[in-house]
N, C-alpha and C. Protein backbone atom coordinates (compact mmCIF):
# COMPACT_ATOMS: atom_id res chain seq x y z
N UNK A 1 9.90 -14.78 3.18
CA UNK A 1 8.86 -14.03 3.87
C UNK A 1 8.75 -12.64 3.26
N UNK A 2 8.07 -12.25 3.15
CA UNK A 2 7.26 -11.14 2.96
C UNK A 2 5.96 -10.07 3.94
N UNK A 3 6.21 -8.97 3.65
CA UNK A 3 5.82 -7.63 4.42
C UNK A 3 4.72 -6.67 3.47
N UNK A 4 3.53 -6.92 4.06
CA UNK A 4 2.86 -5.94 2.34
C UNK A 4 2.04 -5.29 3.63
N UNK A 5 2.53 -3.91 3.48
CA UNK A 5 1.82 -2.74 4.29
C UNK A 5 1.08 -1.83 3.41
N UNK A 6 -0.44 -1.49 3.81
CA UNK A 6 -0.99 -0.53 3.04
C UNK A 6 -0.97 0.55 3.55
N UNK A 7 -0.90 1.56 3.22
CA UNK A 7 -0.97 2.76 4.00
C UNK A 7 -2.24 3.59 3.82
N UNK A 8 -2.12 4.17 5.16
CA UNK A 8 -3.72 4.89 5.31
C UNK A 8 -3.81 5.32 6.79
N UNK A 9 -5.25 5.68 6.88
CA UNK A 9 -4.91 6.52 7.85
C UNK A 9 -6.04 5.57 8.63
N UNK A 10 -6.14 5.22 10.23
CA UNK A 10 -6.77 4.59 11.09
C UNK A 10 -8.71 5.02 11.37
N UNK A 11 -8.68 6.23 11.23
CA UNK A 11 -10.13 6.21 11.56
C UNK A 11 -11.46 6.25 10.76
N UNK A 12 -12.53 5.93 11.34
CA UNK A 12 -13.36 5.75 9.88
C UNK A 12 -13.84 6.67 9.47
N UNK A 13 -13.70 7.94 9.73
CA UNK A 13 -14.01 8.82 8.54
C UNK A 13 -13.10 9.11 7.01
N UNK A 14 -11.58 8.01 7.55
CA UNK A 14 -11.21 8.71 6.42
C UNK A 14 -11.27 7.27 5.57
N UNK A 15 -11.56 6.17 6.06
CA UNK A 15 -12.18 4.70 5.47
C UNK A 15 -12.34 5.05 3.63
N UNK A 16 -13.24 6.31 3.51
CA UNK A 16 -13.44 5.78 1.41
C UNK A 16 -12.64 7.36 1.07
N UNK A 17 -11.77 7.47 1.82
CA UNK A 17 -10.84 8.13 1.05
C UNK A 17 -9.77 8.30 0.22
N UNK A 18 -9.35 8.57 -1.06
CA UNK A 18 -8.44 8.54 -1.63
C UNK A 18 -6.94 8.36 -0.47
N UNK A 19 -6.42 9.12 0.18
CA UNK A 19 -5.45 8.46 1.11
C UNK A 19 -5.68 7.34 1.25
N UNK A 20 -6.77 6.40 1.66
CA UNK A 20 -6.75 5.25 2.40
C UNK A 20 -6.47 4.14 1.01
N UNK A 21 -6.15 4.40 -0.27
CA UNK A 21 -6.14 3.34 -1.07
C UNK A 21 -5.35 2.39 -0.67
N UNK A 22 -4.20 2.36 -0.22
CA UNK A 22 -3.73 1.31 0.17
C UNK A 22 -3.81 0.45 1.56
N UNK A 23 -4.87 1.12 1.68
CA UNK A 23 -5.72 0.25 3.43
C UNK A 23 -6.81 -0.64 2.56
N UNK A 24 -7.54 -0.10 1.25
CA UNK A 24 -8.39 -1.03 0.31
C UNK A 24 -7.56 -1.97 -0.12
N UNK A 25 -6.58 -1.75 -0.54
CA UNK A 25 -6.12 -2.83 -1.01
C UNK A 25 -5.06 -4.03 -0.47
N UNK A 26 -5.01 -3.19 0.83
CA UNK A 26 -4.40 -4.70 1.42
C UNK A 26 -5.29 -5.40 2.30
N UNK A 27 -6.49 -4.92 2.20
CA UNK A 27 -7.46 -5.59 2.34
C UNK A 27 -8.09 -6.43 1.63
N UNK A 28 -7.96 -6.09 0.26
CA UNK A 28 -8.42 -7.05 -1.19
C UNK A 28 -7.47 -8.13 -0.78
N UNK A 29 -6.22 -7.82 -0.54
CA UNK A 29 -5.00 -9.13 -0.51
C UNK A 29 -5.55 -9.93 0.49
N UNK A 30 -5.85 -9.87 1.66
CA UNK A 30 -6.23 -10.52 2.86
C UNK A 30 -7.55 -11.24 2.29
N UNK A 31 -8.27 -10.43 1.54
CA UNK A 31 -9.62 -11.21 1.29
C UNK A 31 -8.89 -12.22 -0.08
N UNK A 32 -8.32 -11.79 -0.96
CA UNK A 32 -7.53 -12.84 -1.95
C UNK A 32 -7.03 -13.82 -0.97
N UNK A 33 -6.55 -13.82 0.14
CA UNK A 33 -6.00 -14.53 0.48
C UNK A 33 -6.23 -15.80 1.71
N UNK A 34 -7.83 -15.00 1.88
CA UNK A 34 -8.53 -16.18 2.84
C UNK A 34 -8.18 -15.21 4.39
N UNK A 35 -7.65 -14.29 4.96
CA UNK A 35 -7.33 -14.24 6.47
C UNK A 35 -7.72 -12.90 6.77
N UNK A 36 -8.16 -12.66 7.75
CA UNK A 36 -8.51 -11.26 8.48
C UNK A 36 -7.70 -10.59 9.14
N UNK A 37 -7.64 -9.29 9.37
CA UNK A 37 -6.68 -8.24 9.98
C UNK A 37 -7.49 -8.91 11.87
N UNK A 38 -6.89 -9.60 12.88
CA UNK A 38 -7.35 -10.35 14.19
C UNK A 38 -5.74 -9.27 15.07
N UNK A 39 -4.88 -9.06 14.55
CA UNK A 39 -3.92 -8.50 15.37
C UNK A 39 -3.85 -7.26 15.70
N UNK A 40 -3.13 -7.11 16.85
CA UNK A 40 -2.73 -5.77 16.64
C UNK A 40 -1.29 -5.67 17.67
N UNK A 41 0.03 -4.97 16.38
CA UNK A 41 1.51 -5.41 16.97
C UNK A 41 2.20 -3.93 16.23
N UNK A 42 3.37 -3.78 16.60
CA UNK A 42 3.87 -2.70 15.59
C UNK A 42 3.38 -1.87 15.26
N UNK A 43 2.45 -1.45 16.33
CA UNK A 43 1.41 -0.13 15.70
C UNK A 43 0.45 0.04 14.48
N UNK A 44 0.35 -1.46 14.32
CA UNK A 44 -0.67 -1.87 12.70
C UNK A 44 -1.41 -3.15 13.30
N UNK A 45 -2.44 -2.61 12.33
CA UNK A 45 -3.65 -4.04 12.47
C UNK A 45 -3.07 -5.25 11.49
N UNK A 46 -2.14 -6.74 11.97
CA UNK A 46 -2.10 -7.54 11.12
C UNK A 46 -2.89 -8.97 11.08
N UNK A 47 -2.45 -9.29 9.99
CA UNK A 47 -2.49 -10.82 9.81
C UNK A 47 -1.50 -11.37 9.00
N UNK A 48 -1.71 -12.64 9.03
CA UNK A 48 -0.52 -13.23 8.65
C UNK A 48 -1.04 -15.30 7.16
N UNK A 49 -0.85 -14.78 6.68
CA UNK A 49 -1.10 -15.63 5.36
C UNK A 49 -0.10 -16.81 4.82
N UNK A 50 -0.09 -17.04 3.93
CA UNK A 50 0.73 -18.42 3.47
C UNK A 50 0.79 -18.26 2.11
N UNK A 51 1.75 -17.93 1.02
CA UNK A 51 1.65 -17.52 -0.23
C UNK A 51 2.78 -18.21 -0.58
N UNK A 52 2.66 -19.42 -1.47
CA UNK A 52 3.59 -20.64 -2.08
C UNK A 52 4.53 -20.86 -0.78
N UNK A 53 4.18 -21.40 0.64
CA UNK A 53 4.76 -22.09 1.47
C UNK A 53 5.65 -20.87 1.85
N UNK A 54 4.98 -19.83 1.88
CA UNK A 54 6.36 -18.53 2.65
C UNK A 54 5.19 -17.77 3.69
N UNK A 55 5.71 -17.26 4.44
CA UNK A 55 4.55 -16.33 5.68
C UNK A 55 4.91 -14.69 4.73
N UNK A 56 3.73 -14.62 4.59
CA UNK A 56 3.46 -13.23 4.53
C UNK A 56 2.54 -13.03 5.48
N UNK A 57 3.34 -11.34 6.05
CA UNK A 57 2.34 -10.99 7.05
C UNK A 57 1.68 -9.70 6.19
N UNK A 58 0.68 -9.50 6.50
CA UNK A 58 0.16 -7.95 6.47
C UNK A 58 -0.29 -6.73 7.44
N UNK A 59 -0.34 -5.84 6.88
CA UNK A 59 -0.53 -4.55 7.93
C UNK A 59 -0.81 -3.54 6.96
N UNK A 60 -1.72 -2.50 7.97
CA UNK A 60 -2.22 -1.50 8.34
C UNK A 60 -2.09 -0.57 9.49
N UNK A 61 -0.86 -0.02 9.06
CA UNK A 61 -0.27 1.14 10.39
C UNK A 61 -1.52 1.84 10.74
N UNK A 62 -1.70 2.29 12.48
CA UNK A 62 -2.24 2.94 12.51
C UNK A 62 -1.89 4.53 13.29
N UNK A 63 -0.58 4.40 12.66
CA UNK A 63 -0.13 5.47 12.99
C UNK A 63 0.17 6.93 12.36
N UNK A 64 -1.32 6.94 11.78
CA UNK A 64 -1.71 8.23 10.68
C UNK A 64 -0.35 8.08 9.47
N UNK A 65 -0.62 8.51 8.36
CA UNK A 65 -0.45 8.47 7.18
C UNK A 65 1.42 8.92 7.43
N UNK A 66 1.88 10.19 7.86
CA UNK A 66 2.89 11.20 8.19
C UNK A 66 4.14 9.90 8.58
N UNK A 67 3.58 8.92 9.46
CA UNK A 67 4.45 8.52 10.75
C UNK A 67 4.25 7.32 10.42
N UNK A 68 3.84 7.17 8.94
CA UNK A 68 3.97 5.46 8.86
C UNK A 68 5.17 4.56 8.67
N UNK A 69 5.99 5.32 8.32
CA UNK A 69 7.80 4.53 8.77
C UNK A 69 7.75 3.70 10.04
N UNK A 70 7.22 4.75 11.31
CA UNK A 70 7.18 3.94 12.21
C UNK A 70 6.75 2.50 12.45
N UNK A 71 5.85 2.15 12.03
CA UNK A 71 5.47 1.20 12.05
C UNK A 71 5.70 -0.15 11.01
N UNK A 72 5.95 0.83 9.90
CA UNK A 72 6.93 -0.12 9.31
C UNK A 72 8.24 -0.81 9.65
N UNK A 73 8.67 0.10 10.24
CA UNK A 73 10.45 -0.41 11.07
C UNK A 73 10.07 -1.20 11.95
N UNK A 74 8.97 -1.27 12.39
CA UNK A 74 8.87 -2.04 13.95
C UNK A 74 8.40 -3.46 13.11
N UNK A 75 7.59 -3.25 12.38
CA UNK A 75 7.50 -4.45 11.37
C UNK A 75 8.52 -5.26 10.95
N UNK A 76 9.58 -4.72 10.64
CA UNK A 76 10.66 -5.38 9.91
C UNK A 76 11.70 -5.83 11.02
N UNK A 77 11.65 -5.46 12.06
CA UNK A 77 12.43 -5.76 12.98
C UNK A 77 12.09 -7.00 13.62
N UNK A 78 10.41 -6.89 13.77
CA UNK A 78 9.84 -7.99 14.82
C UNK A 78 10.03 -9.31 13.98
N UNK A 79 9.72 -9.07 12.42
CA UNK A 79 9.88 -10.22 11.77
C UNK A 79 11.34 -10.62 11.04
N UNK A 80 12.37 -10.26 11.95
CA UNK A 80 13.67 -9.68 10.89
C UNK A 80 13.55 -9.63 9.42
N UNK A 81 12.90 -9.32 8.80
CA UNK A 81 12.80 -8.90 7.44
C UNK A 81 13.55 -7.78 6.99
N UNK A 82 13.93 -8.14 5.69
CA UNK A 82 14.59 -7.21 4.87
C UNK A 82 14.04 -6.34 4.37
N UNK A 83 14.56 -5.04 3.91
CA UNK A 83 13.33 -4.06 3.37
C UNK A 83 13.32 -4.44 1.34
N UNK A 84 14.27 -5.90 0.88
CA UNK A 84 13.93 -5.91 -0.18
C UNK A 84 12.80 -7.26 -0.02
N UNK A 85 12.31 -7.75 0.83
CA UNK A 85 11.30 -8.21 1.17
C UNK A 85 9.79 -7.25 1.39
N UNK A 86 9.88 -6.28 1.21
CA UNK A 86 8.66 -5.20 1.66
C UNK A 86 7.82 -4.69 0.32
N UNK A 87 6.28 -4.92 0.88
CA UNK A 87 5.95 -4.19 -0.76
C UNK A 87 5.07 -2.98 0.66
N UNK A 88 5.37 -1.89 0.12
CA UNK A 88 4.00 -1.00 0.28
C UNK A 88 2.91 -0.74 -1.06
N UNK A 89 1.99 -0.72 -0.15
CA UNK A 89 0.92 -0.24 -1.48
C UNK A 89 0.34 0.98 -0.58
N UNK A 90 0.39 1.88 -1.86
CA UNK A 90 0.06 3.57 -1.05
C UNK A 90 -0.97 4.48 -2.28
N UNK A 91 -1.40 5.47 -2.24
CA UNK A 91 -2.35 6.30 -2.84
C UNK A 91 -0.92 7.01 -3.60
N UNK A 92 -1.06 7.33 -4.99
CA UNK A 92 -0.23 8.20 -5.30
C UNK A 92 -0.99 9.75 -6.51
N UNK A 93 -0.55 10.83 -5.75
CA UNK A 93 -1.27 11.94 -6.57
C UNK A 93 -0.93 11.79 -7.86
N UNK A 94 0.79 11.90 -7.90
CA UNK A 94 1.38 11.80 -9.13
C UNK A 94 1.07 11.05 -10.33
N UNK A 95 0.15 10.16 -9.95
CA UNK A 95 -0.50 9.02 -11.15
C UNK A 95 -2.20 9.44 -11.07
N UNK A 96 -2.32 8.97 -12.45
CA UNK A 96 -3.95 9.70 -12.97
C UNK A 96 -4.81 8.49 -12.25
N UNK A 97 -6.25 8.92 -11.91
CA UNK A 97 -7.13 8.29 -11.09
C UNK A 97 -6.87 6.94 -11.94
N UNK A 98 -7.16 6.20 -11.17
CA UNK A 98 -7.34 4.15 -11.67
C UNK A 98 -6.12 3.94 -12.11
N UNK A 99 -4.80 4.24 -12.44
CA UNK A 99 -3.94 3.56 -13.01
C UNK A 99 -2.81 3.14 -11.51
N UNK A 100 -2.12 1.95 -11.84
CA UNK A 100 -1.75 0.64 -11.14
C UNK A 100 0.11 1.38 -11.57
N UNK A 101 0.69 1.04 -10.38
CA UNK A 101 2.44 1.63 -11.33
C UNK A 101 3.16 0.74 -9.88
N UNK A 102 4.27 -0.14 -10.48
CA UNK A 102 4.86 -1.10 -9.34
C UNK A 102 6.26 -0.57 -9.59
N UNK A 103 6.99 -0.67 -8.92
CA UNK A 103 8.57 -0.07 -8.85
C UNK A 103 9.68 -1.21 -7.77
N UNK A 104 10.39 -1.54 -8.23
CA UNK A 104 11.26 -2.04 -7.58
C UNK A 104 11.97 -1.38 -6.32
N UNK A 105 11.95 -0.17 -6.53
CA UNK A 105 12.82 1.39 -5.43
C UNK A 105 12.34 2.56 -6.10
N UNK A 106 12.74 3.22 -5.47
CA UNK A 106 12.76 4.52 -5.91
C UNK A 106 11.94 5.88 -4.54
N UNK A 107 11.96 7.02 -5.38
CA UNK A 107 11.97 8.18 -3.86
C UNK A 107 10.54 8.01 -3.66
N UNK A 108 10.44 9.29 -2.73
CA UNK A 108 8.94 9.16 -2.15
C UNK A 108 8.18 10.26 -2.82
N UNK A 109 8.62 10.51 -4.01
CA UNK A 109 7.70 11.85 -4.60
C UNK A 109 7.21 12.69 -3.82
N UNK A 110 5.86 13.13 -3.63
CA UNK A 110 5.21 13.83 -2.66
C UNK A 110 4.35 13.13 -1.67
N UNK A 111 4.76 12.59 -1.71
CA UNK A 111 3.93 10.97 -0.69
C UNK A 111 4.53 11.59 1.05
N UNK A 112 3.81 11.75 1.89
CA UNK A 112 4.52 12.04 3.03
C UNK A 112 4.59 10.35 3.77
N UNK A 113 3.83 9.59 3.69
CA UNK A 113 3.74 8.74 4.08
C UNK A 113 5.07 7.78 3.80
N UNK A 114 5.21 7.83 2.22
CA UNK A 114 6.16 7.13 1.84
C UNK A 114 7.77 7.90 2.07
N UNK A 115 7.62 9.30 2.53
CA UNK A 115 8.79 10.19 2.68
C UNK A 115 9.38 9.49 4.34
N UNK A 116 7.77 9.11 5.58
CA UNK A 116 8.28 8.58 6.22
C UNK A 116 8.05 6.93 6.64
N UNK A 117 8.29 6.28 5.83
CA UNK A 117 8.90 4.76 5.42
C UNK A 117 10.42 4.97 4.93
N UNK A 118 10.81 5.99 3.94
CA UNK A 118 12.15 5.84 3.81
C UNK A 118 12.75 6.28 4.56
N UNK A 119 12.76 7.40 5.43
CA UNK A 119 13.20 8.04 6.54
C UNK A 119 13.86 7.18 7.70
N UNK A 120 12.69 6.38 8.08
CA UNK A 120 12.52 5.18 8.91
C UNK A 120 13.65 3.80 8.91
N UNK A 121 13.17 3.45 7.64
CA UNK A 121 14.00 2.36 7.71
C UNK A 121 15.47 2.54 6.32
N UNK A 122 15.94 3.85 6.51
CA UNK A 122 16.75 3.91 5.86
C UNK A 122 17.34 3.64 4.26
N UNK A 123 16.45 3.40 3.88
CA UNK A 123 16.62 3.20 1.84
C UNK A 123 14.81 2.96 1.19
N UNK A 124 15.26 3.26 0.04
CA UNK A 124 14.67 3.34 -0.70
C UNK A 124 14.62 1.91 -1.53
N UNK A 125 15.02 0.67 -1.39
CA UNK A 125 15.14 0.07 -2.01
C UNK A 125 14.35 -1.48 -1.54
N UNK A 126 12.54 -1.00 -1.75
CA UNK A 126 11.73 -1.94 -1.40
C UNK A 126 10.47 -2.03 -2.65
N UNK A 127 9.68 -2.67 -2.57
CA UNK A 127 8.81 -2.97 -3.83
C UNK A 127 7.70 -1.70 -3.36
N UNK A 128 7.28 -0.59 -4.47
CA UNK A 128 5.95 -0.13 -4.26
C UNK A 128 4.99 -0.07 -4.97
N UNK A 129 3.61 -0.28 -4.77
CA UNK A 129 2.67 -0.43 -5.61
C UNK A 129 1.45 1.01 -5.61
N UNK A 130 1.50 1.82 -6.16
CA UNK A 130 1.38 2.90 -6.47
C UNK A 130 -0.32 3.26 -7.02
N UNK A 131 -1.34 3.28 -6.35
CA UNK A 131 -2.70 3.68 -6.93
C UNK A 131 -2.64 5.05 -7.25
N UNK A 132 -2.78 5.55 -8.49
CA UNK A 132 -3.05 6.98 -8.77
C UNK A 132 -4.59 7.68 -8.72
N UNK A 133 -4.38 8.37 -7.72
CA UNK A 133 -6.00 9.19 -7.66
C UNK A 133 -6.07 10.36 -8.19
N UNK A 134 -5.01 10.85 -9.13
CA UNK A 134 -5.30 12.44 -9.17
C UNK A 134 -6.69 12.56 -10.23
N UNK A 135 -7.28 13.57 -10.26
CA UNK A 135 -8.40 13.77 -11.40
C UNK A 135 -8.06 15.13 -11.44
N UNK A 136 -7.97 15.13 -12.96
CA UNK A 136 -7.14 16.98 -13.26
C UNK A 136 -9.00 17.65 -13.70
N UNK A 137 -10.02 17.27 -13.59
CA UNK A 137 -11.16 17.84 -13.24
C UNK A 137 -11.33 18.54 -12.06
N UNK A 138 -10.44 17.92 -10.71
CA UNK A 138 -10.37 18.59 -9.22
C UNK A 138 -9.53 20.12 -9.37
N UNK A 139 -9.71 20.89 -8.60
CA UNK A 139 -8.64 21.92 -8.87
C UNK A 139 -9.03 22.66 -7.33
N UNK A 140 -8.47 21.52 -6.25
CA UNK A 140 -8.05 21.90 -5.18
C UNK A 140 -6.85 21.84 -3.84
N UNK A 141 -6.81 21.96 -3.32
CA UNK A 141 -5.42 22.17 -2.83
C UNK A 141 -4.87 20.34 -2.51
N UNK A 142 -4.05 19.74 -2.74
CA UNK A 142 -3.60 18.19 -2.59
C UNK A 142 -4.00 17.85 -1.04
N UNK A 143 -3.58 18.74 -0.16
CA UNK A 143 -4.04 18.02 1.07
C UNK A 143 -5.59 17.51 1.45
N UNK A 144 -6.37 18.69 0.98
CA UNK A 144 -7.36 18.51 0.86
C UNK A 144 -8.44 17.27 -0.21
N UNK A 145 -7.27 17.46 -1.23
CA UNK A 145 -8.45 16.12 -2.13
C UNK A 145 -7.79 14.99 -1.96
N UNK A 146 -6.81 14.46 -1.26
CA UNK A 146 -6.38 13.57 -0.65
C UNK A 146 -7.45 12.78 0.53
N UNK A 147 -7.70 13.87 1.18
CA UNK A 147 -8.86 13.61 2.53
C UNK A 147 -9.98 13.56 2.05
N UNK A 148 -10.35 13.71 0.92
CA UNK A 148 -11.49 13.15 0.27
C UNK A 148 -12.15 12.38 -0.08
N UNK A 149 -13.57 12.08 0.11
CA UNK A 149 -13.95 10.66 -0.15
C UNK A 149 -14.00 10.79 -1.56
N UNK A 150 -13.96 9.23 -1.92
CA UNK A 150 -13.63 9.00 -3.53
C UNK A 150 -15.19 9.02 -4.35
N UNK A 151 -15.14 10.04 -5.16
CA UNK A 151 -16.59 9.88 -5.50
C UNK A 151 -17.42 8.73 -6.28
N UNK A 152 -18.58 8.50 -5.92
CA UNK A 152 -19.61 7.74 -5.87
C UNK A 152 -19.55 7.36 -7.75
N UNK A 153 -19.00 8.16 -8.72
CA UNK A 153 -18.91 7.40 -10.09
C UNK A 153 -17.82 6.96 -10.02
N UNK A 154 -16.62 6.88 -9.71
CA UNK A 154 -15.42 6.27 -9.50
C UNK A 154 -14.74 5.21 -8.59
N UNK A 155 -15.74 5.07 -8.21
CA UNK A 155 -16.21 3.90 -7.23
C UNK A 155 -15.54 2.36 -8.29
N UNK A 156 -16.14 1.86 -9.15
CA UNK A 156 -15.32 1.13 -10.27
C UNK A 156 -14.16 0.84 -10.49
N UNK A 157 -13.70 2.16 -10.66
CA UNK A 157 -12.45 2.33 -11.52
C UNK A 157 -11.04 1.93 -10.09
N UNK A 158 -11.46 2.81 -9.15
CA UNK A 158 -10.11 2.55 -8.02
C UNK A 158 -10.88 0.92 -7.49
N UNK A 159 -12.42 0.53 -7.69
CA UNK A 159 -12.26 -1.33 -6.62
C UNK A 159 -11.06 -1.80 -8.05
N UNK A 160 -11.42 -1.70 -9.02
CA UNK A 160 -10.75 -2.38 -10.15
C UNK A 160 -8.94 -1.78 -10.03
N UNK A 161 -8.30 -0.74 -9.89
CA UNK A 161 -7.52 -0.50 -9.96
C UNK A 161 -6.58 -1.03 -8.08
N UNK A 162 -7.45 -1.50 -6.98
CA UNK A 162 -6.84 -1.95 -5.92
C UNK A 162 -7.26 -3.20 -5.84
N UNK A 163 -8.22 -3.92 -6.47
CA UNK A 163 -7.73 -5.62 -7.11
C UNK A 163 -6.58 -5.84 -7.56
N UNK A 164 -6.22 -4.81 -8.71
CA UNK A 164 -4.83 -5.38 -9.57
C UNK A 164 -3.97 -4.79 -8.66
N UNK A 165 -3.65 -3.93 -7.90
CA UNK A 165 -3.09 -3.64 -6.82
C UNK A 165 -2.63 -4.62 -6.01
N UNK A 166 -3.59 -5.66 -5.65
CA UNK A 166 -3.27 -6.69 -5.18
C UNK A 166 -3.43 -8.20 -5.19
N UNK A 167 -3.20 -7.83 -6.34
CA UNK A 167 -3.12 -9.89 -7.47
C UNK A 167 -1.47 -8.75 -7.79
N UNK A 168 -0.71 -7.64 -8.07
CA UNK A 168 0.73 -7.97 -8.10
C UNK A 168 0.87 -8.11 -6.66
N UNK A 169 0.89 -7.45 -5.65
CA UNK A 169 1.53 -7.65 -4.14
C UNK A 169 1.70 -9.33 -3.99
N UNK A 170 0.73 -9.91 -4.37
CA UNK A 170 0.44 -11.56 -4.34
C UNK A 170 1.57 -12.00 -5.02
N UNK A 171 1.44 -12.00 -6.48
CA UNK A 171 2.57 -12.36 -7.71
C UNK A 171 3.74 -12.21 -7.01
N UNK A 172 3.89 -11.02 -6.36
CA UNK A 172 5.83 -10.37 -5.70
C UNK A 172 5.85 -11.20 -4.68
N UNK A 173 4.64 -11.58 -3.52
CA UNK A 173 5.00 -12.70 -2.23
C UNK A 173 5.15 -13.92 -2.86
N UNK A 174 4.48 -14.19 -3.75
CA UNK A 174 4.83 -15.55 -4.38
C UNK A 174 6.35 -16.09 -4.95
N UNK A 175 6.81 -14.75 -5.61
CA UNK A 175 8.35 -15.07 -5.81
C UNK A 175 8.46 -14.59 -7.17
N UNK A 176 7.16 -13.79 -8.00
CA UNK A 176 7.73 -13.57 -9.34
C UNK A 176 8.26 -11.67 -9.58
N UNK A 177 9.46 -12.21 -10.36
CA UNK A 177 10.54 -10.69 -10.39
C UNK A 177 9.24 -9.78 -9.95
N UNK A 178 9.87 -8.62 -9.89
CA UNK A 178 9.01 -7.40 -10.19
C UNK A 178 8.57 -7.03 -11.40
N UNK A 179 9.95 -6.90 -12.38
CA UNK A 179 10.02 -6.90 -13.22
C UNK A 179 8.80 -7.38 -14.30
N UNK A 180 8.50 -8.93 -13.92
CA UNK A 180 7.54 -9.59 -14.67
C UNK A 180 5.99 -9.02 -14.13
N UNK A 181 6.35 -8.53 -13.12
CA UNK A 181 5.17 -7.88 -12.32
C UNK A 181 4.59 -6.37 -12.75
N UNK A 182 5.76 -5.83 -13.21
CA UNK A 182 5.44 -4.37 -13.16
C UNK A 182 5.27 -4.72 -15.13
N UNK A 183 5.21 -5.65 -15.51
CA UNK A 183 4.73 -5.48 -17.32
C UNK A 183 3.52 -6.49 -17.13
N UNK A 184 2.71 -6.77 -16.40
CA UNK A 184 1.81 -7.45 -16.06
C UNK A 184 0.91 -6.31 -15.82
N UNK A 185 0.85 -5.77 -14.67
CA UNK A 185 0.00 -4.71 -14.02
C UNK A 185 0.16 -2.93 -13.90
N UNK A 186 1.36 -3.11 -14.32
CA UNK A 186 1.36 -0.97 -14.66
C UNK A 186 0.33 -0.51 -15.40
N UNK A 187 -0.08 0.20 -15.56
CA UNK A 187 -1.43 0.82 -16.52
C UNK A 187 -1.98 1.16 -15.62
């Protein structure tokens, strides 16, 4: 079994915002995958899929971006899952707009979201799938171009960069390394 949480933030103004990339793309997975977000448990909107005869569930905390540990822990508990069973897919500044970066573990950079997932459920040692939005053309404060909608020419580049976002989340529920995953789709 498998756990693929996107992170983002619940209301629709912030829907085509760079934060919300990983609410796009675990939505691409759900639509890859035939099933709709119909729940609501753990403080996230889920559903629940079938990927080579294993349950993957999915989610969408909606417990703003800051406090998404929470809802991740409640996730992993309800389904006793392991956190090396977990992929998040999250927005990352640190990576240039459109590029794809998968990691086996590792910290939460400047990610508050991902600062509270590790907080939460205690390690660092879960799958993450990493959309980079920065554009070094912006030259404004991170909180702010975070909450930003993604502009109307770049529109392309992040649907294309949270597809491959989530054809690996798929590949990792299916059962292949990371490893083979992260030389497949990094770029």
């Amino acid at each position: 079994m498998h756990i693929i949480v996107g992170l983002g933030n619940p209301d629709e103004k912030y829907l085509k915002t760079f934060h919300n990339m990983g609410y796009i793309a675990v939505g691409d997975v759900a639509d890859k995958l035939g099933v709709k977000f119909k729940k609501k448990e753990c403080e996230s909107y889920t559903a629940e899929a079938n990927v080579g005869g294993e349950k993957v569930i999915l989610a969408r905390p909606v417990t703003y971006m800051n406090s998404s540990g929470r809802a991740v822990k409640q996730l992993l508990a309800k389904y006793k899952a392991a956190a090396e069973n977990l992929i998040v897919i999250y927005d990352d500044y640190d990576l240039p707009k459109g590029h794809v970066r998968i990691r086996p573990s590792g910290s939460a950079g400047t990610h508050n979201g991902m600062r509270s997932v590790i907080a939460e459920i205690g390690t660092q040692n879960f799958t993450r799938i990493r959309i980079g939005i920065r554009d070094e053309e912006v030259d404004i404060p991170i909180i702010n171009y975070v909450l930003s909608e993604v502009r109307k020419d770049d529109y392309g580049l992040f649907i294309a960069a949270s597809t491959r976002a989530a054809e690996a989340a798929i590949a990792v529920a299916r059962g292949e390394s990371v490893e083979s995953v992260m030389t497949r789709y990094n770029g």
